[in-house]
Structures are given as C-alpha cells and as structure tokens.
Protein backbone atom coordinates (compact mmCIF):
# COMPACT_ATOMS: atom_id res chain seq x y z
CA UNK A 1 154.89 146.10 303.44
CA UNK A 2 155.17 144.94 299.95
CA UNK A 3 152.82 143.64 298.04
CA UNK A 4 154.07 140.06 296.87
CA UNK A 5 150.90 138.94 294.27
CA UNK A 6 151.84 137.26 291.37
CA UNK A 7 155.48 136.38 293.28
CA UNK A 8 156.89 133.10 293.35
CA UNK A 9 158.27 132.09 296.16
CA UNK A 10 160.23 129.04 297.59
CA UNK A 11 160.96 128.15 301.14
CA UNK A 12 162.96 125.52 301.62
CA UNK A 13 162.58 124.27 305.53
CA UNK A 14 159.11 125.49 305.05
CA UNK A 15 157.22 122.72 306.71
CA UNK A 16 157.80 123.82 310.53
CA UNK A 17 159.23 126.66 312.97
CA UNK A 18 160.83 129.62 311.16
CA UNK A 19 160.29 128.62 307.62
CA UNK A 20 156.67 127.37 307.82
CA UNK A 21 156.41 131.10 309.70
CA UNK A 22 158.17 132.56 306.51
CA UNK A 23 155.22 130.96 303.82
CA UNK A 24 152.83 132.24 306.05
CA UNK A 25 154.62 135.94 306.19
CA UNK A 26 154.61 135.64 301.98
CA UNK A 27 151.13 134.02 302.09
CA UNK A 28 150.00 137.01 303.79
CA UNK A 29 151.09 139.48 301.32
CA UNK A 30 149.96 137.81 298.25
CA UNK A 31 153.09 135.31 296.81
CA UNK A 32 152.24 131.90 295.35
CA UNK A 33 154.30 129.91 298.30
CA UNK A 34 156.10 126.88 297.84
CA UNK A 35 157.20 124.83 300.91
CA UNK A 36 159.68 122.36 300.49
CA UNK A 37 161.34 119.72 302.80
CA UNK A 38 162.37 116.35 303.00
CA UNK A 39 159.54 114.91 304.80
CA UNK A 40 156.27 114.52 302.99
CA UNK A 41 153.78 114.05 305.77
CA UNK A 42 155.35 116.94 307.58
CA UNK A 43 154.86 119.30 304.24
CA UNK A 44 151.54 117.83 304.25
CA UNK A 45 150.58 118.67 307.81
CA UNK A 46 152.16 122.36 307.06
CA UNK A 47 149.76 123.00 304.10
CA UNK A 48 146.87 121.87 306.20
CA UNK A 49 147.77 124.55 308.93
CA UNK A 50 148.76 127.35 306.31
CA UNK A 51 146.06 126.97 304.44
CA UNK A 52 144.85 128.50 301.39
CA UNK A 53 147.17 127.92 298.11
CA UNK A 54 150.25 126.36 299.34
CA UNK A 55 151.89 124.07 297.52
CA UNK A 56 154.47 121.70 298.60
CA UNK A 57 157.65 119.98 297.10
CA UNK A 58 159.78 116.91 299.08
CA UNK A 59 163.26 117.84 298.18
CA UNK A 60 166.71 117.10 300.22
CA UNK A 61 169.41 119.82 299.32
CA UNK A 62 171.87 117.29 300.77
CA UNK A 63 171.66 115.92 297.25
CA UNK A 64 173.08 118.39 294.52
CA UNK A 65 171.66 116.59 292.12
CA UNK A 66 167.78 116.34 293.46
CA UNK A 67 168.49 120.18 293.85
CA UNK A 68 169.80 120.91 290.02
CA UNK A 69 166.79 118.31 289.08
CA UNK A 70 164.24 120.16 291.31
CA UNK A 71 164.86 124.04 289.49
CA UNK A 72 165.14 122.23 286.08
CA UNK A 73 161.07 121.49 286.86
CA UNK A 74 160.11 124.04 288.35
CA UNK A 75 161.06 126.85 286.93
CA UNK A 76 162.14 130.58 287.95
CA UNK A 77 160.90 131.83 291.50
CA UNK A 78 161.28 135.74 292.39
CA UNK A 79 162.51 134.45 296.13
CA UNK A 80 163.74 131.81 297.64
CA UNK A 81 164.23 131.25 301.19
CA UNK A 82 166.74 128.26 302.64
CA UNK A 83 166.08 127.74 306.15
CA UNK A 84 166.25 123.91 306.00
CA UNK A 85 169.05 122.41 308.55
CA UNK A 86 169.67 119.28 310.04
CA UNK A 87 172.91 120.26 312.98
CA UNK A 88 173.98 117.84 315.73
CA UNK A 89 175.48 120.10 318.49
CA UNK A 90 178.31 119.25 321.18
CA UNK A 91 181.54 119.87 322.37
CA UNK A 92 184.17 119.45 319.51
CA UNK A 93 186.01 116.13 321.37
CA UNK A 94 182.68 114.04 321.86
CA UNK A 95 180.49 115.27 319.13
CA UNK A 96 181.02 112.63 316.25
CA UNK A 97 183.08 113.25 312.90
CA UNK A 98 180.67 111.56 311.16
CA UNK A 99 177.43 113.83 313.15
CA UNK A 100 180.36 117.11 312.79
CA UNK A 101 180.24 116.21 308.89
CA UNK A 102 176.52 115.86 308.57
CA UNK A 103 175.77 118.84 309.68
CA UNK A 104 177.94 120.47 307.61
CA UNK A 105 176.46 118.87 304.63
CA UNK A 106 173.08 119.54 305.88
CA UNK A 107 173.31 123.48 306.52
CA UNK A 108 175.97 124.68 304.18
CA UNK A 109 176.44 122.37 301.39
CA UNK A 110 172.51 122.08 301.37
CA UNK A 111 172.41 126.23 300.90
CA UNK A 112 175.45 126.19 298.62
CA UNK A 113 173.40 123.61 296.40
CA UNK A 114 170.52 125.76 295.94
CA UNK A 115 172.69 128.98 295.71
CA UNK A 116 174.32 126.91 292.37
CA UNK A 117 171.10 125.28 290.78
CA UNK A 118 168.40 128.19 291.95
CA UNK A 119 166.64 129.81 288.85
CA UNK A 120 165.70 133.34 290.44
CA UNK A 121 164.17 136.00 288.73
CA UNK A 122 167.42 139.18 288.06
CA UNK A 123 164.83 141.62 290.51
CA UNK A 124 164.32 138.51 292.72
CA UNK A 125 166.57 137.50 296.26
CA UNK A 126 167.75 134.32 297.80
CA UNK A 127 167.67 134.68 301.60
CA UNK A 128 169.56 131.69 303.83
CA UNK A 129 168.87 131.60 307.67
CA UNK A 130 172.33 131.17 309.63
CA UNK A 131 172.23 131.88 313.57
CA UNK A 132 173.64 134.29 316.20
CA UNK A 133 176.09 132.28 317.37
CA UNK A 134 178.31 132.49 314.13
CA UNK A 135 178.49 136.65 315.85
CA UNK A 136 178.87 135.17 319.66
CA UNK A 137 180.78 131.73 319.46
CA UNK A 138 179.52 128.95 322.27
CA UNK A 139 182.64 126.64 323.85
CA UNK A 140 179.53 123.90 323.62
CA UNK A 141 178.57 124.27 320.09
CA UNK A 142 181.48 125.23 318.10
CA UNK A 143 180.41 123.71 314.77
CA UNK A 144 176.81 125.46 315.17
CA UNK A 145 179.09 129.24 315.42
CA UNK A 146 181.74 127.93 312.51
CA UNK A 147 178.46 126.77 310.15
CA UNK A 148 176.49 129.80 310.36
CA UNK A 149 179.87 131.92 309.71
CA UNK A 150 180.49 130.06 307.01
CA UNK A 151 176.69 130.68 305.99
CA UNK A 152 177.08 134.08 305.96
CA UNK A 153 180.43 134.59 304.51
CA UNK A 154 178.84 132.80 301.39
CA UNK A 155 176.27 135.25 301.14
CA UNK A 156 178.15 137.80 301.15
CA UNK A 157 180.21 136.67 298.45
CA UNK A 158 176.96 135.38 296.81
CA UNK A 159 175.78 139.12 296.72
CA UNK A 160 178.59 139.93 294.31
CA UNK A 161 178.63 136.75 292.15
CA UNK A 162 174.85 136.65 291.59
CA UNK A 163 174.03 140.35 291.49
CA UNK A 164 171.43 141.73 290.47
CA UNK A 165 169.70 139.20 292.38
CA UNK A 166 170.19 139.93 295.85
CA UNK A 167 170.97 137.83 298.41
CA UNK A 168 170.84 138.20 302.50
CA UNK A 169 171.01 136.34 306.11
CA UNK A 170 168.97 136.11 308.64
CA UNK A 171 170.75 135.41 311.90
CA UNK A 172 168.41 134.64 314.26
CA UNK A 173 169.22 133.74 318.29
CA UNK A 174 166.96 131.86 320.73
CA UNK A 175 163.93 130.71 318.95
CA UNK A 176 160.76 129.13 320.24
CA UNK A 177 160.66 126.24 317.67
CA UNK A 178 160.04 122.61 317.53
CA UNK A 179 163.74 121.94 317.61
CA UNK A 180 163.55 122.20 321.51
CA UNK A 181 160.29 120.06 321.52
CA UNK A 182 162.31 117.00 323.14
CA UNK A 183 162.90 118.51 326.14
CA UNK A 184 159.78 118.38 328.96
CA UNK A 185 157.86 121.40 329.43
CA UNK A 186 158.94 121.63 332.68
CA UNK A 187 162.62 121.92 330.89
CA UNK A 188 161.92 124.10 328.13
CA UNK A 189 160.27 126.56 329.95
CA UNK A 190 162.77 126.87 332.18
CA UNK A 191 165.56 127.55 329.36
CA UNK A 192 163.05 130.23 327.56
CA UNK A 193 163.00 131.65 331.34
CA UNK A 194 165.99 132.15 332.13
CA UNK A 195 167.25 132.91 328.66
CA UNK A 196 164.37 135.98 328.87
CA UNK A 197 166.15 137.24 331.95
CA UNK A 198 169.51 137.37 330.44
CA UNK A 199 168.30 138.86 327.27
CA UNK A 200 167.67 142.79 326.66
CA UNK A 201 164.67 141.83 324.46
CA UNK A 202 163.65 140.43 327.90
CA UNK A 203 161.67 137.36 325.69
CA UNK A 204 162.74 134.68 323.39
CA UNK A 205 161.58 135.35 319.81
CA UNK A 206 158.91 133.26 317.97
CA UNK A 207 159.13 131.87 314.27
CA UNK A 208 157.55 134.97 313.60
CA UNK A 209 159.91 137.79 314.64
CA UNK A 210 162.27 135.95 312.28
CA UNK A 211 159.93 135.77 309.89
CA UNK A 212 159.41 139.71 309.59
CA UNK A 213 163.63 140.05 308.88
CA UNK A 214 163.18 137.44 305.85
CA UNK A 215 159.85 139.75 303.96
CA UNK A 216 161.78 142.85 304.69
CA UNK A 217 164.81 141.81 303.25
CA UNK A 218 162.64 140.13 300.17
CA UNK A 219 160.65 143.88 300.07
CA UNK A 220 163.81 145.97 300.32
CA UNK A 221 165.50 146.36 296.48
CA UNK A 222 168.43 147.84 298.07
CA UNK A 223 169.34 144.94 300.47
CA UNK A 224 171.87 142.85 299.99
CA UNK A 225 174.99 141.19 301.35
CA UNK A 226 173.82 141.83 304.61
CA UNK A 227 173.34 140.29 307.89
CA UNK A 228 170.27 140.84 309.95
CA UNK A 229 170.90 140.07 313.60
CA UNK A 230 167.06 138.74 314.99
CA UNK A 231 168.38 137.50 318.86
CA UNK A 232 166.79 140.05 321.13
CA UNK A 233 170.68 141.65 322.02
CA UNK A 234 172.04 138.00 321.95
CA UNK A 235 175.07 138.98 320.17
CA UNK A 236 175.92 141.74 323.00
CA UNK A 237 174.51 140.48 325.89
C-alpha cells in the first residue's frame, strides 16, 4: 500500500462506523488525519479510540457556508473523504417530505458542498461514500437507492470538472455499523444472519472492508470516476 506521510487528509463522517474506520486506514499508513463531524463529544470519543495524532474539526456540510468557511481555515488537504450522512428511510407514501428532504440535504447537498468549497491538492482525490442500493433499488427505501445514484452520478461528473484531482465512490452494501445499534441484539443479529446466508460473500462487511476500497482508491493515481461496489455480491444476488 501507499505510503501516505506527510498527507493531509480529511474525513468527513470520521467520528464512527466507516469513516472513523477510514482515519484509522490513513492513520495506519502515515497521513496527518482529520476527522470531522457535527458532534463534538462524538469526535472527541473517536480521537480517544484512534489514538495517536488525530485531530478533529465539528463541521455540518448541511451548511454551505460553515463548509466554504471551514476550507478557507484550513487550508489544502491531498484527500478528502465524505462519508457523513444523516438518511431517514421508508416507503415513499409514509416517509415524511420534510424527513424525504432532509436527507437529501444531508447526503447530497452535504457532498456537493464540500465538492464546491474543498481546497485539494491537483495530485490529491475526493472520495464520497454512496451505497449499493443506488445499483439494486429497494421498494422500502427508494430515496436511500435515488440519493446514492445521485451521489455517484456527481462524481462522475466531478471527475471531469475537477480533474486532475481525482475523484471516486465507494458503494458499500450491508455494513456492521452503529447505524443498526437501535435494534436489540437479539434483532440485529438476526438481520446480519440471515443477510450472510443470502449473500455470496457469505458475511456482512465491517467498517473496515469499506475502508480498504477508500485507501486504494486514494493510492491508485489512475482512479477516477469510478464506482467501487464493497456489498459482498449485493448488487447480483
């Protein structure tokens, strides 16, 4: 793998599940990591458990101006990672208009924001993480497979506007993350279970297998516009 010292790089969503899996992945290989979320204690709590020389920066991309504010400070990074989302799910006719627009604002407008305001370095990348289901549509979450679409038709498009700086998705499928920490044990394990036998991966991936997709596609100079499918055969099953 390459070697990422003297590399800045920003992950945005970095404070839990697949992005506080990516700073550790960079850590690893030598980048001064930056985690940034909305939530200060949880960003604190994330540093703790990363250790080392993590540093931390509360920021909603909601707010386009917070995000132009937030590059104007800090400066150029070599990488940045968005995997920061905040997406109500449900059936088109009883999930809200108001919880339908949220989540729009939270997972594309939020990556569209830092796609505008993002000082990256011309040999650098800006990877965003969308989800399977924008390849293999669910009649129960049809916002969830219309956002990450959407999130990956943008960085395609960003590969062409912002060239030479590369930019990439990681779709990833069933992941064992604290977003399914509300349901009981009992509950969770179940889904995992039964989600294992139907996939041809026969697990369900951890932060980590996504993880490995966003430093490869950091590592690789000749990567970009592209779509990396990490679901364990979700897409075809």
């Amino acid at each position: 793998m390459k070697n990422f010292e003297g590399k800045k790089v920003l992950v945005i969503g970095g404070s839990s599940g697949i992005g506080q899996a990516a700073a550790r992945a960079f850590a690893a290989v030598g980048a001064t990591v930056t985690i940034a979320s909305r939530n200060e204690d949880k960003l604190t709590a994330a540093a703790e458990a990363l250790g080392g020389d993590i540093r931390t920066a509360t920021l909603d991309i909601t707010d386009a101006s917070a995000v132009e504010a937030f590059f104007a400070a800090h400066g150029r990074f070599d990488h940045v990672v968005v995997s920061a989302a905040q997406t109500p799910s449900g059936p088109l006719r009883e999930l809200g208009l108001d919880a339908a627009r949220s989540a729009m604002k939270s997972k594309f407008w939020g990556a569209y924001h830092v796609a505008r305001f993002a000082r990256i370095a011309a040999e650098g990348s800006l990877t965003l993480v969308s989800g399977f289901l924008g390849t293999r549509p669910s009649g129960s979450a049809v916002l969830q497979g219309a956002l990450n679409a959407a999130l990956e038709s943008l960085g395609r498009g960003l590969a062409l506007e912002l060239a030479p700086v590369r930019v990439n998705t990681v779709s990833p499928g069933l992941i064992a993350t604290p977003l399914w920490s509300k349901l009981t044990d009992d509950a969770r394990e179940r889904m995992f279970q039964n989600a294992a036998e139907r996939l041809p991966a026969r697990r369900v991936g951890q932060p980590e297998d996504v993880a490995n997709a966003i430093v490869y596609l950091a590592a690789t100079p000749f990567a970009t516009g592209s779509t990396v499918l990490v679901d364990g055969g979700g897409a075809i099953a």
